[in-house]
Protein backbone atom coordinates (compact mmCIF):
# COMPACT_ATOMS: atom_id res chain seq x y z
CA UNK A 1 0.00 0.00 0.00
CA UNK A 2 1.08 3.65 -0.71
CA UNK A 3 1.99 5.53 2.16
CA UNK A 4 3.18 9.10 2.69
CA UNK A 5 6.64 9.57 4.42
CA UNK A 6 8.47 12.39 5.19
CA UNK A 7 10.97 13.97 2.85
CA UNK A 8 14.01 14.02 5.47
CA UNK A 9 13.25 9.88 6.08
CA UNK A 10 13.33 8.98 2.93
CA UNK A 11 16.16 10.35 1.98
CA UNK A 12 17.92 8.92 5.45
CA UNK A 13 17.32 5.19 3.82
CA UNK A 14 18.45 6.19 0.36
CA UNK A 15 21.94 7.00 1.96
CA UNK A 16 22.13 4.22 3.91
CA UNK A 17 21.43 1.94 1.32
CA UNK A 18 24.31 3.73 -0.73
CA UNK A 19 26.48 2.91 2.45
CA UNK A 20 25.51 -0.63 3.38
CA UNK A 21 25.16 -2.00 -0.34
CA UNK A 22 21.69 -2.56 0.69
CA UNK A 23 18.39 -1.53 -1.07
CA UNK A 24 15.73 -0.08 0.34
CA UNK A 25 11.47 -1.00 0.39
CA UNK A 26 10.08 1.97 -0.61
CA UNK A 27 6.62 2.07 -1.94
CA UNK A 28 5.50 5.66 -0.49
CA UNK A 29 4.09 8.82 -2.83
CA UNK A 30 6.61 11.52 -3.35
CA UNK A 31 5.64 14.30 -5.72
CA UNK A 32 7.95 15.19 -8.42
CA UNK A 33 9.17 18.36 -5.75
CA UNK A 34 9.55 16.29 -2.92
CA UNK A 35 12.02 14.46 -5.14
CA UNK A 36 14.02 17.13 -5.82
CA UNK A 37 13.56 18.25 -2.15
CA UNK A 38 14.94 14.49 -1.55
CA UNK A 39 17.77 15.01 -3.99
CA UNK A 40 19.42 17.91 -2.21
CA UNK A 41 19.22 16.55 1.33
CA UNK A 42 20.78 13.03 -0.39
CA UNK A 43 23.33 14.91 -1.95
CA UNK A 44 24.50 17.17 1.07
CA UNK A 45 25.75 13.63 2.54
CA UNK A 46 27.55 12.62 -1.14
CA UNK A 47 28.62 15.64 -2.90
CA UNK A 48 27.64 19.56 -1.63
CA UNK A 49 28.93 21.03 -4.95
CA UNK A 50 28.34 18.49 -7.51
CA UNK A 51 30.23 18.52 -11.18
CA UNK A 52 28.54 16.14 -12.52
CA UNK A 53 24.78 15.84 -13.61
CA UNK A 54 22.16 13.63 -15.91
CA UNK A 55 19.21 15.42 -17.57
CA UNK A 56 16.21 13.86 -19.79
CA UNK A 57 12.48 14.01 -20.10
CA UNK A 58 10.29 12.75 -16.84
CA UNK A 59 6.71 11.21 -18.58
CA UNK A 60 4.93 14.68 -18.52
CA UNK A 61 7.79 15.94 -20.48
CA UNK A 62 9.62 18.28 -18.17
CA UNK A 63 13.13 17.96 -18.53
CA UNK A 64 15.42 16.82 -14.97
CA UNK A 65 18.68 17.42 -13.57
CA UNK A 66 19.98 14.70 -11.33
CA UNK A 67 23.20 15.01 -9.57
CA UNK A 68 25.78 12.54 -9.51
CA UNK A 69 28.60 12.25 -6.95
CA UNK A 70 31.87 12.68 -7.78
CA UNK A 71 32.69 9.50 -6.31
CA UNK A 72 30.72 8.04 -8.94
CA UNK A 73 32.79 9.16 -11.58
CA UNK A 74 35.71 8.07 -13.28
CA UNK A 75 37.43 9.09 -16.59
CA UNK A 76 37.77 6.26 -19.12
CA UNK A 77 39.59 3.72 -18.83
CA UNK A 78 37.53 2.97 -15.72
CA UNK A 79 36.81 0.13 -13.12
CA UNK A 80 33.87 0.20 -10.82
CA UNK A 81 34.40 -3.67 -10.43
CA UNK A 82 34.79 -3.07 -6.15
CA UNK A 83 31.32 -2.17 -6.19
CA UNK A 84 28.32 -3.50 -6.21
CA UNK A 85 25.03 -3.13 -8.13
CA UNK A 86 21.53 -3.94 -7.48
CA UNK A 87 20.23 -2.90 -10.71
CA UNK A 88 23.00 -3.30 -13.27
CA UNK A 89 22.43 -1.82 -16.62
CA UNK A 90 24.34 0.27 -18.81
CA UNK A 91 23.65 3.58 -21.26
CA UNK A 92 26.24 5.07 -24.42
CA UNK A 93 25.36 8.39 -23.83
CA UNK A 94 27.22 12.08 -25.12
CA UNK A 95 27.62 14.44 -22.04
CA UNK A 96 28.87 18.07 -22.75
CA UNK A 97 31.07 20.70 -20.24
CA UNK A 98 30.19 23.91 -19.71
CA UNK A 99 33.25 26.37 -19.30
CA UNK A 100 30.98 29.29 -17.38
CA UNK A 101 29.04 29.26 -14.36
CA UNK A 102 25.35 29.29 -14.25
CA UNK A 103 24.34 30.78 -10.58
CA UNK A 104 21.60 29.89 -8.09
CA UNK A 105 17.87 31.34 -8.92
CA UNK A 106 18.77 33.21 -12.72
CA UNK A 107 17.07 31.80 -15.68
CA UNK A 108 19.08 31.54 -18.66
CA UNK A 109 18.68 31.58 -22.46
CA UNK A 110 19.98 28.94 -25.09
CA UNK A 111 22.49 31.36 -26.50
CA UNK A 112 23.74 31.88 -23.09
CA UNK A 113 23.95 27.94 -22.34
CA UNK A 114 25.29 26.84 -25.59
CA UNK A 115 27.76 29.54 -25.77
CA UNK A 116 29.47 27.75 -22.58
CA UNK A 117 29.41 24.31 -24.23
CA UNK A 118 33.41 23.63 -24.60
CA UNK A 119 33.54 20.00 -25.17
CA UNK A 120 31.53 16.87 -25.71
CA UNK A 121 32.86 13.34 -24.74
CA UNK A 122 31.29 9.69 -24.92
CA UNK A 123 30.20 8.34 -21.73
CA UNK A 124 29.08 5.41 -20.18
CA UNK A 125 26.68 5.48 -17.64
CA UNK A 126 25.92 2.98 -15.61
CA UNK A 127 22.30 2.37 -14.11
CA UNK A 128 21.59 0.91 -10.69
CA UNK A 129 19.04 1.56 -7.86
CA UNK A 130 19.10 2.17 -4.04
CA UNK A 131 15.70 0.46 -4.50
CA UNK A 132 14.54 -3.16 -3.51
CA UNK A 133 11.48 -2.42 -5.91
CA UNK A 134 13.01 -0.40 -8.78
CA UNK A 135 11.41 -2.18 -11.37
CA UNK A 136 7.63 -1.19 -10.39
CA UNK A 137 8.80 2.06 -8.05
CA UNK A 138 7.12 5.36 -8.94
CA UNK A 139 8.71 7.79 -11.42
CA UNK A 140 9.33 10.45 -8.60
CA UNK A 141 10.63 7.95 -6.37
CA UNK A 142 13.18 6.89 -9.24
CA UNK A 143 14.39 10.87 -9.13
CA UNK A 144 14.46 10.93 -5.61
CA UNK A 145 17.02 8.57 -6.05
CA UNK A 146 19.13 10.35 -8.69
CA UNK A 147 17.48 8.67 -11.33
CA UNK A 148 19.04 5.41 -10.89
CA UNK A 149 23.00 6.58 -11.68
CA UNK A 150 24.43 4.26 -10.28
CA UNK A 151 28.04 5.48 -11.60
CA UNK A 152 29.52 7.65 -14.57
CA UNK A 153 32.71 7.35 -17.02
CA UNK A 154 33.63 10.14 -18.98
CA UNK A 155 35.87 8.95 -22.15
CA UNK A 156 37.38 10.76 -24.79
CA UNK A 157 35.83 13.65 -26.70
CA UNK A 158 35.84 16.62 -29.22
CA UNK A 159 35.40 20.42 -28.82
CA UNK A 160 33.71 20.80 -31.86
CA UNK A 161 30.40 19.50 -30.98
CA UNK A 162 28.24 21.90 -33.30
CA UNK A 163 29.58 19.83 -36.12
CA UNK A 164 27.65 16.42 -35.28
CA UNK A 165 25.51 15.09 -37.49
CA UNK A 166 23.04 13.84 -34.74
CA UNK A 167 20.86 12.09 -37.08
CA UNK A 168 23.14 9.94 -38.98
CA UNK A 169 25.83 9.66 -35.86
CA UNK A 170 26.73 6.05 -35.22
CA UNK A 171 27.03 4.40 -31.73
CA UNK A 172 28.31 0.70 -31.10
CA UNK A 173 27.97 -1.02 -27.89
CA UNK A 174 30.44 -3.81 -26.64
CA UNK A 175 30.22 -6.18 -23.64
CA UNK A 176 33.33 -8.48 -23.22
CA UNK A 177 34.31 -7.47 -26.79
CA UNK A 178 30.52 -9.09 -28.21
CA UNK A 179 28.88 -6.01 -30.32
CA UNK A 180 25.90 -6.09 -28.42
CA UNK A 181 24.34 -2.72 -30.05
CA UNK A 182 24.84 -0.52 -33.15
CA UNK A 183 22.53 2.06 -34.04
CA UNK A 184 22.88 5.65 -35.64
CA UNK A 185 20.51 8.54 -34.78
CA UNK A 186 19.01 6.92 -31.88
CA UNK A 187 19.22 9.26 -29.01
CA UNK A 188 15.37 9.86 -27.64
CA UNK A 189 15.52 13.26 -28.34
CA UNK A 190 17.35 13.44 -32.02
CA UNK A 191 19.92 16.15 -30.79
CA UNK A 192 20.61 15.57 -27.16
CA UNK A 193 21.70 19.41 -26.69
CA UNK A 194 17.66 20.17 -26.66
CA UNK A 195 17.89 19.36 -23.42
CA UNK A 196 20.74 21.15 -22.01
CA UNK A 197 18.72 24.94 -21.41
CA UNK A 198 16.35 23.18 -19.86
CA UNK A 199 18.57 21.32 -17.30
CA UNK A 200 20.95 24.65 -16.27
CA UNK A 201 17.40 26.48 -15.53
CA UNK A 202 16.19 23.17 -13.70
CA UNK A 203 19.03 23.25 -11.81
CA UNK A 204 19.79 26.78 -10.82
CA UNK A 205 15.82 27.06 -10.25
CA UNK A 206 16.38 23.75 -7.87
CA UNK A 207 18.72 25.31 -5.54
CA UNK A 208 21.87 24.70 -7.35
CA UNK A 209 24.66 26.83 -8.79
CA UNK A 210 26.49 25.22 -11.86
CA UNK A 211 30.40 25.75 -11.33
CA UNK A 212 32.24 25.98 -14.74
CA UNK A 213 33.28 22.73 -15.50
CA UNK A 214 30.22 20.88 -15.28
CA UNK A 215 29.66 17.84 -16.99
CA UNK A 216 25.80 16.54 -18.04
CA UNK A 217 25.20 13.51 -19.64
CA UNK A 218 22.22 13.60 -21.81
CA UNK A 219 20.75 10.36 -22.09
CA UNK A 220 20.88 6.64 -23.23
CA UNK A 221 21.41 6.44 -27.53
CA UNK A 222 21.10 2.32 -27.08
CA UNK A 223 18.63 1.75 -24.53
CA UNK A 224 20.07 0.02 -21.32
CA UNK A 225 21.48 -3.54 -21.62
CA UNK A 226 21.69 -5.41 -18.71
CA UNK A 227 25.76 -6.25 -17.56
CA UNK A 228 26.96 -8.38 -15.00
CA UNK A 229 29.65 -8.10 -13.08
CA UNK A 230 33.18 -8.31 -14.40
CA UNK A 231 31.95 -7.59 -17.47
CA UNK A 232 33.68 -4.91 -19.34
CA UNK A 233 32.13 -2.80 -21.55
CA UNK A 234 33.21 -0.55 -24.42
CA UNK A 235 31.14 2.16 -25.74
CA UNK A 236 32.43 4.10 -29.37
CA UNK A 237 30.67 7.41 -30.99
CA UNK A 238 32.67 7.25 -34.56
CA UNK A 239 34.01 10.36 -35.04
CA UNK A 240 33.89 11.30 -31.13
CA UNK A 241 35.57 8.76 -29.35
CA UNK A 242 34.76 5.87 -27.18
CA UNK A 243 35.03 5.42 -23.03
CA UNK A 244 35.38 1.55 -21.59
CA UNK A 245 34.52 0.51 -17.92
CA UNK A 246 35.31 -3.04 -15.79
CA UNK A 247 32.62 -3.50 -13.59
């Protein structure tokens, strides 16, 4: 049965599920700004001034910012294989750096946002869940929870990202060297950069101010397979770059 439980409890279980390796029961109502609300007292325990972010589109279509610890981030080559997953899935995704800051409470134009874009790199990001019940939890809950990152690798990249071709750009997908995905103009969105105004004026609007140097990842272009671990996987953006992680 739903329930209703405070903000402040809820997100006392999610971090110490993160610290015991052990998920949580949760099948209470949170509205999509207690989640947020749930996010920032979560994140004052991990990461007070986080650098790096996920965005995408919640079901009614507003676009999300997410924090993501910098302990859950590595530059590729990485290994996560120390620790462990309840949910283990895995996203080839483009995230892009901002070289400017974006402060607390302004709203900000496209211009403004893209204009800060300095870089775009392939990254992997890996999905997991502080959740027992992930797989039928509600949508909010799922943000209250950082929308299931369960860890990020940031690979190589280009500065020129203006010049890809998101429609036609090809993305290939390898677990323990098997090609387990190839797909070209795939990401949800068509041009994952669509998202990015949205996101600095979720966040600074959320209680956050950007830093210059920000990374966001935009968004699965191959769905999620599901990994195992000590599998390694190898993600490639012709053109781009590619990132690999052991997990």
């Amino acid at each position: 049965m739903n329930t209703k439980i405070d903000n402040e409890t809820i997100s006392q279980s999610l971090i110490r599920a993160r610290q015991t390796g052990e998920p949580v029961q949760l099948s209470c109502i949170v509205s999509e700004s207690d989640a947020y609300t749930i996010q920032m007292l979560t994140n004052q325990n991990l990461d007070a001034r986080p650098l790096f972010w996920k965005t995408g589109l919640l079901s009614n279509n507003s676009i999300f910012c997410a924090p993501i610890a910098s302990s859950y981030c590595q530059t590729s080559p990485a290994n996560f294989s120390s620790r462990v997953f309840n949910a283990l899935h895995v996203e080839a995704e483009l995230a892009y750096r901002f070289n400017a800051e974006f402060e607390l409470g302004k709203t900000y134009q496209e211009d403004e946002v893209f204009a800060a874009i300095d870089r775009v790199a392939v990254a992997i990001e890996v999905l997991d869940s502080r959740l027992a019940n992930w797989q039928d939890a509600d949508e909010f809950l799922h943000l209250a929870d950082n929308q299931m990152n369960g860890a990020l690798v940031i690979g190589a990249g280009i500065e020129n990202w203006r010049g890809i071709e998101n429609g036609s750009q090809a993305v290939n997908m390898f677990i323990n060297d098997e090609l387990v995905l190839a797909d070209c103009g795939s990401h949800p969105q068509l041009d994952p950069t669509s998202l990015l105004t949205g996101f600095v004026n979720q966040a600074c609007q959320r209680g956050y101010t950007l830093a210059a140097g920000t990374w966001v990842t935009t968004g699965t272009w191959s769905g999620y397979p599901r990994a195992q671990a000590g599998d390694r996987v190898r993600v490639e953006f012709p053109g781009l770059g590619e990132a690999s992680v052991e997990l």
